[in-house]
Protein backbone atom coordinates (compact mmCIF):
# COMPACT_ATOMS: atom_id res chain seq x y z
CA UNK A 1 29.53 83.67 193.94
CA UNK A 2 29.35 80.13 192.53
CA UNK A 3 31.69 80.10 189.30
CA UNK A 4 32.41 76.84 187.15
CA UNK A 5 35.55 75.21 186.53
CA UNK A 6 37.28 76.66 183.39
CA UNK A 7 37.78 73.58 181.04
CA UNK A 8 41.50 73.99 179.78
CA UNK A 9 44.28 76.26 181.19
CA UNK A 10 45.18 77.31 177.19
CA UNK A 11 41.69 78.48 176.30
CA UNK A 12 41.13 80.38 179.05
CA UNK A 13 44.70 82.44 178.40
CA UNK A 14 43.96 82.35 175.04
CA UNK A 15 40.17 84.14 175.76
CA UNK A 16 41.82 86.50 178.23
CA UNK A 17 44.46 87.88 175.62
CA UNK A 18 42.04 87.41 172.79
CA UNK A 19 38.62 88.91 173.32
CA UNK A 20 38.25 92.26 175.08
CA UNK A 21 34.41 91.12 175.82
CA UNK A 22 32.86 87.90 176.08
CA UNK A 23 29.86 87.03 174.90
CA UNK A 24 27.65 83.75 175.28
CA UNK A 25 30.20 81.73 172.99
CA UNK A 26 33.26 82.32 174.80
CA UNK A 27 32.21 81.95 178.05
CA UNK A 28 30.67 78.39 176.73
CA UNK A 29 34.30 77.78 175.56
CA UNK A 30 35.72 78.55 178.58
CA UNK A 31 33.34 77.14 181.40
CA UNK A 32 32.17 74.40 178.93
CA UNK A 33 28.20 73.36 178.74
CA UNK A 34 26.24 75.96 180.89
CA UNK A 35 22.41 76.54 181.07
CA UNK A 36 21.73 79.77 179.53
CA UNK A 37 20.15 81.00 183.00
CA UNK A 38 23.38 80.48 184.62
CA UNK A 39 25.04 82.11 181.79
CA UNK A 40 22.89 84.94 182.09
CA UNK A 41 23.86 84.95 186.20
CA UNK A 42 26.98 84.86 185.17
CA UNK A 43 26.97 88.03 182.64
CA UNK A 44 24.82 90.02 185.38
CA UNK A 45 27.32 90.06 187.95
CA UNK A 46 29.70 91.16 185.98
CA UNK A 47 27.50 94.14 184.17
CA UNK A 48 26.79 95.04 187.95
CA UNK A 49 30.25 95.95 188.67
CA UNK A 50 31.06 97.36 185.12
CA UNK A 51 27.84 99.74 186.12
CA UNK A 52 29.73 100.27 189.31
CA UNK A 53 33.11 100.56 187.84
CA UNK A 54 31.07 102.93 184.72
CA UNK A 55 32.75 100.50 182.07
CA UNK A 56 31.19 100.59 178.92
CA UNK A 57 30.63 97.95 176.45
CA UNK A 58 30.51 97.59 173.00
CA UNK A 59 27.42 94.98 173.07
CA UNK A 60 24.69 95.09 175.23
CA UNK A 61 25.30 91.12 175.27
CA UNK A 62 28.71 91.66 176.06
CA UNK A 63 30.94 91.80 179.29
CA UNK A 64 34.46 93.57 179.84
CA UNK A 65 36.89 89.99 179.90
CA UNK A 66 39.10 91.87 182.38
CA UNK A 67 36.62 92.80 185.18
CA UNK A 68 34.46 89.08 184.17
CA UNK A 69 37.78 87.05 185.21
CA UNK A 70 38.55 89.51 188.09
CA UNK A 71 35.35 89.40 189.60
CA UNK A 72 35.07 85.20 188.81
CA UNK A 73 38.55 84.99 190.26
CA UNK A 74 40.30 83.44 187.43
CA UNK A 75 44.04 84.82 187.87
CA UNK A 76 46.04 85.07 184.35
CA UNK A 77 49.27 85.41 185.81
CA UNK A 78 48.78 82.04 187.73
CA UNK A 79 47.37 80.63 185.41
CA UNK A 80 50.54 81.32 182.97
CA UNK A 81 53.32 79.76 186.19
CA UNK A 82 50.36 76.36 186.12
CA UNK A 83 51.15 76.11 182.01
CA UNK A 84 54.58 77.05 182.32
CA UNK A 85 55.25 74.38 185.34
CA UNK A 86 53.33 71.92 183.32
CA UNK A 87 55.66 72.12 180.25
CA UNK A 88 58.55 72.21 182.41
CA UNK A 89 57.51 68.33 184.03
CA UNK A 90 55.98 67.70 180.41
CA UNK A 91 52.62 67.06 181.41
C-alpha cells in the first residue's frame, strides 16, 4: 500500500492519543495536502480490515485511528524513542 509521509512527529502522537477515529480533517493534518480520492483510498483500506476485524465506527466517514496507523504502518512507540532522541540532541 502506498501511504504518505506524516508531516510532523508531534501531530501524529498527538492524533494517535487524541482522536479514537479520524476523519477527512485529521488525516489532512497528519499526511498534509491529499486529493480527496486518495483520501478516500486511504479510508477504504482501512474500513476493509475494520469489516474484517468487525470494528465498528461511530461515523460512517470515520476510521478506527488504531487499526488506520496499524495497517499504514505508522508505529507510536517509535515514533515516541524518534521525539524523545530528538530532545535529548536538542534538535
Amino acid at each position: 500500500m502506498n501511504v504518505p509521509t506524516i508531516t510532523n512527529i508531534d501531530t501524529a502522537i498527538s492524533i494517535y492519543y487524541t482522536h479514537s477515529e479520524l476523519g477527512n480533517k485529521e488525516i489532512l493534518t497528519l499526511f498534509g495536502r491529499l486529493s480527496p480520492v486518495t483520501i478516500a483510498r486511504l479510508k477504504k483500506e482501512v474500513k476493509a480490515k475494520m469489516n474484517e476485524e468487525q470494528v465498528c465506527s461511530y461515523g460512517i466517514n470515520r476510521i478506527n485511528t488504531e487499526i488506520a496507523f496499524k495497517l499504514w504502518g505508522i508505529d507510536v512507540k517509535r515514533l515516541e524513542a524518534n521525539r524523545k532522541k530528538l530532545k535529548e540532541l536538542e534538535l
